[in-house]
Protein backbone atom coordinates (compact mmCIF):
# COMPACT_ATOMS: atom_id res chain seq x y z
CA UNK A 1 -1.02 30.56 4.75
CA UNK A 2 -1.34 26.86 4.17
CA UNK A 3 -0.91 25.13 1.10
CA UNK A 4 -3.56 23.01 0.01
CA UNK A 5 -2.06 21.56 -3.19
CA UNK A 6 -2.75 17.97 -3.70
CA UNK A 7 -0.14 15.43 -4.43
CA UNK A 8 -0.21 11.81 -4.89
CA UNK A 9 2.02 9.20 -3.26
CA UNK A 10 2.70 5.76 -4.77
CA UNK A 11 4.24 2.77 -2.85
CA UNK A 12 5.27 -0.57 -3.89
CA UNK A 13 4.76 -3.14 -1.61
CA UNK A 14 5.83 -7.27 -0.87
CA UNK A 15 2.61 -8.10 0.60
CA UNK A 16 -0.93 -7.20 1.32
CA UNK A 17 -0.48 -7.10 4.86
CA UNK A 18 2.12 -4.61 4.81
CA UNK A 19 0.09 -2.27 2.23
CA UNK A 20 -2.62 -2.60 4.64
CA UNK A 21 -0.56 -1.50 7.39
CA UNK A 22 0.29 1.65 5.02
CA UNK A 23 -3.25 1.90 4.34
CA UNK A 24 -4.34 2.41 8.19
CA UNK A 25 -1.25 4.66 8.98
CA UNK A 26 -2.93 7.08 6.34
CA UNK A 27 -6.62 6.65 7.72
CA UNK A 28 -6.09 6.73 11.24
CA UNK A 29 -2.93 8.33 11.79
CA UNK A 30 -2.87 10.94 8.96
CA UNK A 31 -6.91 11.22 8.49
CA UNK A 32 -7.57 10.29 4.87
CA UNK A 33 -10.23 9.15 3.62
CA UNK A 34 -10.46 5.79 2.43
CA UNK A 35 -12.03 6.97 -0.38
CA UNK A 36 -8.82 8.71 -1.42
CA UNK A 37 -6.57 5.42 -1.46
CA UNK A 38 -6.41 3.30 -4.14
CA UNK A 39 -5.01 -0.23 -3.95
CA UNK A 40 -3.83 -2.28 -7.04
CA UNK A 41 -1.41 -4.85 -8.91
CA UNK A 42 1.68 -2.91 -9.63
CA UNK A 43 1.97 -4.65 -13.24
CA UNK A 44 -0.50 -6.78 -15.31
CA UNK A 45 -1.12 -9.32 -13.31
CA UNK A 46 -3.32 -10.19 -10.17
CA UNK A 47 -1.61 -10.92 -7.27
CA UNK A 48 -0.92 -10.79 -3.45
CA UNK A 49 1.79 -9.82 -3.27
CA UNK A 50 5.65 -11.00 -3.43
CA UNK A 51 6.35 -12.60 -0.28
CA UNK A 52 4.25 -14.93 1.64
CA UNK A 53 2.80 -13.65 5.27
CA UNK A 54 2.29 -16.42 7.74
CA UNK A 55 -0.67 -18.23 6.55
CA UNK A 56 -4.00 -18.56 9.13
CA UNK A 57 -4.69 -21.58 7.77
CA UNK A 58 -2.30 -24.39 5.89
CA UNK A 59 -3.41 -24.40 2.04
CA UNK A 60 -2.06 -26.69 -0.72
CA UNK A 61 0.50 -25.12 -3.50
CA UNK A 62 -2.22 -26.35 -6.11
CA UNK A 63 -5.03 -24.60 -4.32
CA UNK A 64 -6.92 -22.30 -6.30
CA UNK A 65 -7.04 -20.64 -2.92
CA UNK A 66 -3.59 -20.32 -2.72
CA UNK A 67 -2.57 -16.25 -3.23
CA UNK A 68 -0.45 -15.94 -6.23
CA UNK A 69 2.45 -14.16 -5.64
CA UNK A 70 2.99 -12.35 -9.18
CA UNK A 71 4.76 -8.82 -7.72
CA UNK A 72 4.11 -5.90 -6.06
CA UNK A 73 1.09 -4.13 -4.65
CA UNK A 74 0.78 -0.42 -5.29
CA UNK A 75 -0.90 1.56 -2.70
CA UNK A 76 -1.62 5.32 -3.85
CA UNK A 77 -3.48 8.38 -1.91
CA UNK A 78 -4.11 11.65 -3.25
CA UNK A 79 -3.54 13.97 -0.06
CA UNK A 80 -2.60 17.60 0.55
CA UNK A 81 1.04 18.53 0.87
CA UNK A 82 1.13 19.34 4.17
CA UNK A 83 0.68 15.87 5.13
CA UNK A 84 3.83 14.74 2.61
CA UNK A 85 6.05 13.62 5.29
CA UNK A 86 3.79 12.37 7.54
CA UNK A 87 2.85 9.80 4.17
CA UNK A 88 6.20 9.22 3.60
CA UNK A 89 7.28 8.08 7.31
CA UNK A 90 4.13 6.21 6.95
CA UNK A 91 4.93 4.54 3.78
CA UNK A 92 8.28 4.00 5.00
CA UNK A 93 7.69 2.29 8.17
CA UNK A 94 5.04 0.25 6.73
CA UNK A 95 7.03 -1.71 4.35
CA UNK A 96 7.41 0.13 0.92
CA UNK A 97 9.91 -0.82 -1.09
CA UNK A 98 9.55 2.19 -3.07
CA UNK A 99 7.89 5.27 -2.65
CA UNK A 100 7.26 8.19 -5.14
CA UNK A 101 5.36 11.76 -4.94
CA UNK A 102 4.03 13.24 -7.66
């Protein structure tokens, strides 16, 4: 018997690359569905992230197309238990500076 409970996970993350990394360890490794992920600002205010990724192209502190770097960015899936770990690890080797199951 398997159980098909669903849980949610939460991570915290420095930058939108690395919750994008987290983000394709749960499509294509797990098999969610994107549908079932849910990126946001962990806190009020928009940002990218805390720390800066290696830029593509070289943009002015005073940009408005600079990314604002006002915290974290929660990633959060609602998946069946069985997969628990396997979100975890993924989490976890993605980046997450925090992770939480509920």
């Amino acid at each position: 018997m398997s159980d098909d409970s669903v849980v949610t996970i939460r991570g915290i993350f420095a930058s939108r690359e690395t919750a994008d990394l987290a983000i394709e360890h749960l499509v294509q490794g797990i098999g969610l569905d994107r549908s079932d992920i849910f990126v946001q600002a962990d806190g009020a205010s928009n940002t990218s992230g805390e720390a800066d990724e290696e830029p593509v192209v070289e943009l002015a502190e005073e940009s408005a197309l600079a990314p604002q770097l006002n915290g974290g960015i929660e990633v959060s899936a609602d998946l069946a238990s069985r997969f628990r770990s396997k979100a975890v690890d993924a989490f976890n080797e993605a980046g997450a500076t925090e992770v939480t199951i509920t």
